[in-house]
C-alpha atoms as a PDB file:
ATOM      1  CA  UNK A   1      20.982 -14.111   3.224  1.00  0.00           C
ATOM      2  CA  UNK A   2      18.491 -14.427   0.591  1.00  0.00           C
ATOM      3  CA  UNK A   3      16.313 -11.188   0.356  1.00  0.00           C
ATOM      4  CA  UNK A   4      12.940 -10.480  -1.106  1.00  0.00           C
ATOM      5  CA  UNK A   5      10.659  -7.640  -1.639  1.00  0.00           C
ATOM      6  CA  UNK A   6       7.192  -8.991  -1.388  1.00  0.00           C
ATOM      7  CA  UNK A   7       3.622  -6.518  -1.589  1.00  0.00           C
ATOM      8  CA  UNK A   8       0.511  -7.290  -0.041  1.00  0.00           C
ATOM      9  CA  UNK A   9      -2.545  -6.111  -0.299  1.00  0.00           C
ATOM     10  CA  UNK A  10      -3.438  -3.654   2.611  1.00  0.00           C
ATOM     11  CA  UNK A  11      -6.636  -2.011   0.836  1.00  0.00           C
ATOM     12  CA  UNK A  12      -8.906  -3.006   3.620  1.00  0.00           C
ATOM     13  CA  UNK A  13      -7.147  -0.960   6.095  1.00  0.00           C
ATOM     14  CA  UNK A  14      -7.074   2.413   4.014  1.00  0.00           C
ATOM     15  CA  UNK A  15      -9.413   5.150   4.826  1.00  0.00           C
ATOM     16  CA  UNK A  16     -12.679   4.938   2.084  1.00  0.00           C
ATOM     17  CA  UNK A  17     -11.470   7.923   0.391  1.00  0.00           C
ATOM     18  CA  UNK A  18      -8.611   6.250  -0.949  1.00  0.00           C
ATOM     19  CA  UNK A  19     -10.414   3.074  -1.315  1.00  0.00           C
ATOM     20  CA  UNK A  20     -13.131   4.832  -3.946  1.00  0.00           C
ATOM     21  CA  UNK A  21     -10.156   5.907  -5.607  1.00  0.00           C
ATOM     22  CA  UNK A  22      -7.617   2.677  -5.669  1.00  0.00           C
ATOM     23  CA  UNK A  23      -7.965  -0.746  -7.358  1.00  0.00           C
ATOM     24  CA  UNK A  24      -5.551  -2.135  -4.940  1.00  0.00           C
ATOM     25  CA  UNK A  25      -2.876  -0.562  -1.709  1.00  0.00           C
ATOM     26  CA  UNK A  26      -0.087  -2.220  -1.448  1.00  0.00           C
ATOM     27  CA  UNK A  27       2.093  -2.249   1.256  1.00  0.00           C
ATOM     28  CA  UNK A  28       6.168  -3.326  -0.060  1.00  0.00           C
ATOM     29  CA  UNK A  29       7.995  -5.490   2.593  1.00  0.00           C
ATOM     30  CA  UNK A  30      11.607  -6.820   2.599  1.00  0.00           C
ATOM     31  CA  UNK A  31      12.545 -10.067   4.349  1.00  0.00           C
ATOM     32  CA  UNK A  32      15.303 -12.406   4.287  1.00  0.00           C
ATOM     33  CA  UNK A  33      13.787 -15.469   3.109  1.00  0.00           C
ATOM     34  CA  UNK A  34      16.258 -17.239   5.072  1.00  0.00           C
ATOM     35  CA  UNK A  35      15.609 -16.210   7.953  1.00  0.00           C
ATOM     36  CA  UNK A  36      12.246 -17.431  10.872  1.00  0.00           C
ATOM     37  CA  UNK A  37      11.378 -16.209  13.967  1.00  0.00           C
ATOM     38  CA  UNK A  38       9.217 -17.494  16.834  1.00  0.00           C
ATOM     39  CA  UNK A  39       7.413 -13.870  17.307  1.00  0.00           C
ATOM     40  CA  UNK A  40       4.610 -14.139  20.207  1.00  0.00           C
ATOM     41  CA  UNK A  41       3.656 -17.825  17.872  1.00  0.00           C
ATOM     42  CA  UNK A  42       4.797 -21.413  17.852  1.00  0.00           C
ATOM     43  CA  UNK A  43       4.981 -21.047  14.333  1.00  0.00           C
ATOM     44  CA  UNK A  44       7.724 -19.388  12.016  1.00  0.00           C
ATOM     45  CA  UNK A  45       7.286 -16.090  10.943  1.00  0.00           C
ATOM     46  CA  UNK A  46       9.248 -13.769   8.759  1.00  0.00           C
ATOM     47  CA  UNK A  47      10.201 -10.231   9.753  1.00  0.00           C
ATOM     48  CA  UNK A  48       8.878  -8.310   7.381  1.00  0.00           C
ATOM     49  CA  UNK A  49      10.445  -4.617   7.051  1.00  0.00           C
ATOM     50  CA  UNK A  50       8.173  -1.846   5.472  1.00  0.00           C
ATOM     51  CA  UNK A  51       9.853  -0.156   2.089  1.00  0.00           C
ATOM     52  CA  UNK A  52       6.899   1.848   1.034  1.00  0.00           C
ATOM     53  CA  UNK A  53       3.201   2.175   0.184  1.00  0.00           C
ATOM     54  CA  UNK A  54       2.148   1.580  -3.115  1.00  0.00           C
ATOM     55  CA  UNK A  55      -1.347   2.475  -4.783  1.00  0.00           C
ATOM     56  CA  UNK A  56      -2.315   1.200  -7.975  1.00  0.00           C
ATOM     57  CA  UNK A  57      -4.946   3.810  -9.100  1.00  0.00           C
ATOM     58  CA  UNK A  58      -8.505   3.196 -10.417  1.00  0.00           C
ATOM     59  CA  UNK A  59      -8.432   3.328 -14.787  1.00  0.00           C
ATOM     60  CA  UNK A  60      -9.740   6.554 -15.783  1.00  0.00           C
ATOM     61  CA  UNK A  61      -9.068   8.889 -12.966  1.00  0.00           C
ATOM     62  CA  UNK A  62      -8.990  12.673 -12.861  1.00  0.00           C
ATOM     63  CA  UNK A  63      -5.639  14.657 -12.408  1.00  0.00           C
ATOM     64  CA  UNK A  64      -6.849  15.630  -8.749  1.00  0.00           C
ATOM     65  CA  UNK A  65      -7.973  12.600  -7.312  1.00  0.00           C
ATOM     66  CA  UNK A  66      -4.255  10.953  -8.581  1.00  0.00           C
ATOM     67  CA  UNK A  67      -2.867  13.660  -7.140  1.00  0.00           C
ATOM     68  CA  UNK A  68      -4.910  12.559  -4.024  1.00  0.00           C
ATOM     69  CA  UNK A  69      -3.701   8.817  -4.418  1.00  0.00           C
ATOM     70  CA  UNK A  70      -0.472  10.161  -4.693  1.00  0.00           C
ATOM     71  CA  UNK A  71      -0.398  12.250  -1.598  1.00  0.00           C
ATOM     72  CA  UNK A  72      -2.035   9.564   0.560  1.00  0.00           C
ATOM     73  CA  UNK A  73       0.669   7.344  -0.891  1.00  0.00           C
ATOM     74  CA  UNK A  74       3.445   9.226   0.296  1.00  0.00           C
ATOM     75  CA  UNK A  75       1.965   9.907   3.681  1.00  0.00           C
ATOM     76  CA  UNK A  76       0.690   6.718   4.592  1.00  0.00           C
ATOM     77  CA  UNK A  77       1.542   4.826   8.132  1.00  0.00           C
ATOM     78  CA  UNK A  78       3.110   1.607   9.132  1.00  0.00           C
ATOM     79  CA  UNK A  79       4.858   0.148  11.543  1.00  0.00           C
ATOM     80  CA  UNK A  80       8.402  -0.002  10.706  1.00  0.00           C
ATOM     81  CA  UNK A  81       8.450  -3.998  11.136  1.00  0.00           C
ATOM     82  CA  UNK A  82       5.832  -6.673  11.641  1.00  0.00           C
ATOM     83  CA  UNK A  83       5.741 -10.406  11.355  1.00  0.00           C
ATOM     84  CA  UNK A  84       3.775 -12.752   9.008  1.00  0.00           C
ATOM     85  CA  UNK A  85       3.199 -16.194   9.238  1.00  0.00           C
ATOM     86  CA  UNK A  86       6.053 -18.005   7.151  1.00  0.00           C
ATOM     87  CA  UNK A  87       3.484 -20.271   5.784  1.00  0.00           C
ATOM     88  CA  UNK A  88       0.793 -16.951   4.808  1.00  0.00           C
ATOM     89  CA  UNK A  89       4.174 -15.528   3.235  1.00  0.00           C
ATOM     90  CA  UNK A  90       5.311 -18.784   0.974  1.00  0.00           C
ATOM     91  CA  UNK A  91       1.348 -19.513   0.124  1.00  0.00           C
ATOM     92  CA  UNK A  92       1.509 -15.998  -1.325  1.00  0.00           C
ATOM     93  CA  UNK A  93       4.459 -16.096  -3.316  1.00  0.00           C
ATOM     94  CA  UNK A  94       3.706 -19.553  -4.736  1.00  0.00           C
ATOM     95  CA  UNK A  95       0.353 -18.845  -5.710  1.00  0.00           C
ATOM     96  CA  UNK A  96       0.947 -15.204  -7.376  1.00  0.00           C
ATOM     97  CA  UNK A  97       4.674 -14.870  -8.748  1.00  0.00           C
ATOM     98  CA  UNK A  98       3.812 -11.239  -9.692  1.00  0.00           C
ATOM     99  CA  UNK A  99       3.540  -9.977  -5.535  1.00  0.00           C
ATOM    100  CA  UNK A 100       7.496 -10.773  -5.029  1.00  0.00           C
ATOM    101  CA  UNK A 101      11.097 -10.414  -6.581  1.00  0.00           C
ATOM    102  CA  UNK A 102      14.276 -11.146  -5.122  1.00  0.00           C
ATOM    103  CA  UNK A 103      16.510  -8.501  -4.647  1.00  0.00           C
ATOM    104  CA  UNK A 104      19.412  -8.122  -6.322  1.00  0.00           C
ATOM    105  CA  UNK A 105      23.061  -6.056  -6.809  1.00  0.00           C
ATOM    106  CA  UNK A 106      23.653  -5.569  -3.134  1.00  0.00           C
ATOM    107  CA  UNK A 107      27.034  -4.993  -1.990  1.00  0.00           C
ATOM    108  CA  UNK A 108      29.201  -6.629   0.991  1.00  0.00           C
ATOM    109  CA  UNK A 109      28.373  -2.987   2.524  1.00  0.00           C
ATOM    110  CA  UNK A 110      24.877  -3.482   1.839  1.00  0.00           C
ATOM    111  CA  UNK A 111      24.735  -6.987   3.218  1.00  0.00           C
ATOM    112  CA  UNK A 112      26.941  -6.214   6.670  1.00  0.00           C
ATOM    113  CA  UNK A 113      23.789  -6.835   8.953  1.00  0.00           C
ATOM    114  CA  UNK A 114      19.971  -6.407   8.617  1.00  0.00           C
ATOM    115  CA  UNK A 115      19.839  -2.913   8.795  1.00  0.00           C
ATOM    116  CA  UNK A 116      22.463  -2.204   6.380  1.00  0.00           C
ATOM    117  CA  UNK A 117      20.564  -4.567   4.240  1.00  0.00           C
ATOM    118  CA  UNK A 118      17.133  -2.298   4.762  1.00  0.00           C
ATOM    119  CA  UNK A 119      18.435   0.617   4.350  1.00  0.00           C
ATOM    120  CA  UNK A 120      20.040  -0.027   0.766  1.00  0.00           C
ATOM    121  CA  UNK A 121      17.077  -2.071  -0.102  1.00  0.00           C
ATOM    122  CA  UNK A 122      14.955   1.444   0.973  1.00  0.00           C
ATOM    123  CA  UNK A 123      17.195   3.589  -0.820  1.00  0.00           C
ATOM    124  CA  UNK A 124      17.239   1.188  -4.188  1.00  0.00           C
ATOM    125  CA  UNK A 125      12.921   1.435  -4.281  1.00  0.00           C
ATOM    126  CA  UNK A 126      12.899   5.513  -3.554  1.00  0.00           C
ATOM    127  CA  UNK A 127      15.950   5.492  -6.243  1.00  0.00           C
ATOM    128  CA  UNK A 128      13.219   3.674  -8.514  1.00  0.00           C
ATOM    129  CA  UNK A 129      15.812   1.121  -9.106  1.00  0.00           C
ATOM    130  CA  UNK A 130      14.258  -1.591  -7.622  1.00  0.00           C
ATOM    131  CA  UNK A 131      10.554  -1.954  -8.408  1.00  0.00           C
ATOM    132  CA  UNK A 132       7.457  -4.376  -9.406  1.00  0.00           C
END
């Protein structure tokens, strides 16, 4: 298993109020980059497993409307796992090395099976000791 954390840009779907606020929402994925699946398309996609939301705030910004960004950080929604095409996923991370990292220092506990493997890599970015 070869796992990455990868961020993409999900400003378009946030409500305006955030979007007058942010520069860019990001949305933090892991996926084993080792891994493909055949999800409802002929072509390979990854499974990508939400870690968190993060919101890269507009320069200048008051204490309240961070505190906003914040908040709508924290309470965001998505769907605990989705699937991207393989190809959108590898375009991405060859064309901007800054949106993905491989994760490292997991354990043969942390590597049993996928979820094991989620959950630790969950627990490492709300730790803060695995970030961009």
């Amino acid at each position: 298993m070869s796992w990455n954390l990868i961020k993409l840009d999900e400003t378009p779907w946030w409500h305006e109020d955030v979007r007058r606020d942010a520069q860019t929402c990001w949305g933090v994925y892991a996926f084993d980059d080792e891994s493909r699946t055949y999800c409802c398309s002929a072509n390979p996609t990854f499974e990508m497993h939400f870690i968190a939301h993060s919101i890269d705030p507009k320069p200048g910004l008051p204490e309240p409307a961070l505190e906003a960004l914040n908040e709508a950080e924290s309470s965001g929604n998505s769907e605990a796992v989705t699937y991207i095409s393989y190809y959108d996923v590898k375009e991405r991370m060859r064309t901007d090395a800054s949106c993905w990292q491989a994760v490292e220092g997991l354990d043969e506990d942390d590597l049993a099976d996928d979820r094991a493997t989620v959950d630790a890599i969950h627990e490492g970015w709300h730790a803060g000791s695995l970030t961009f």
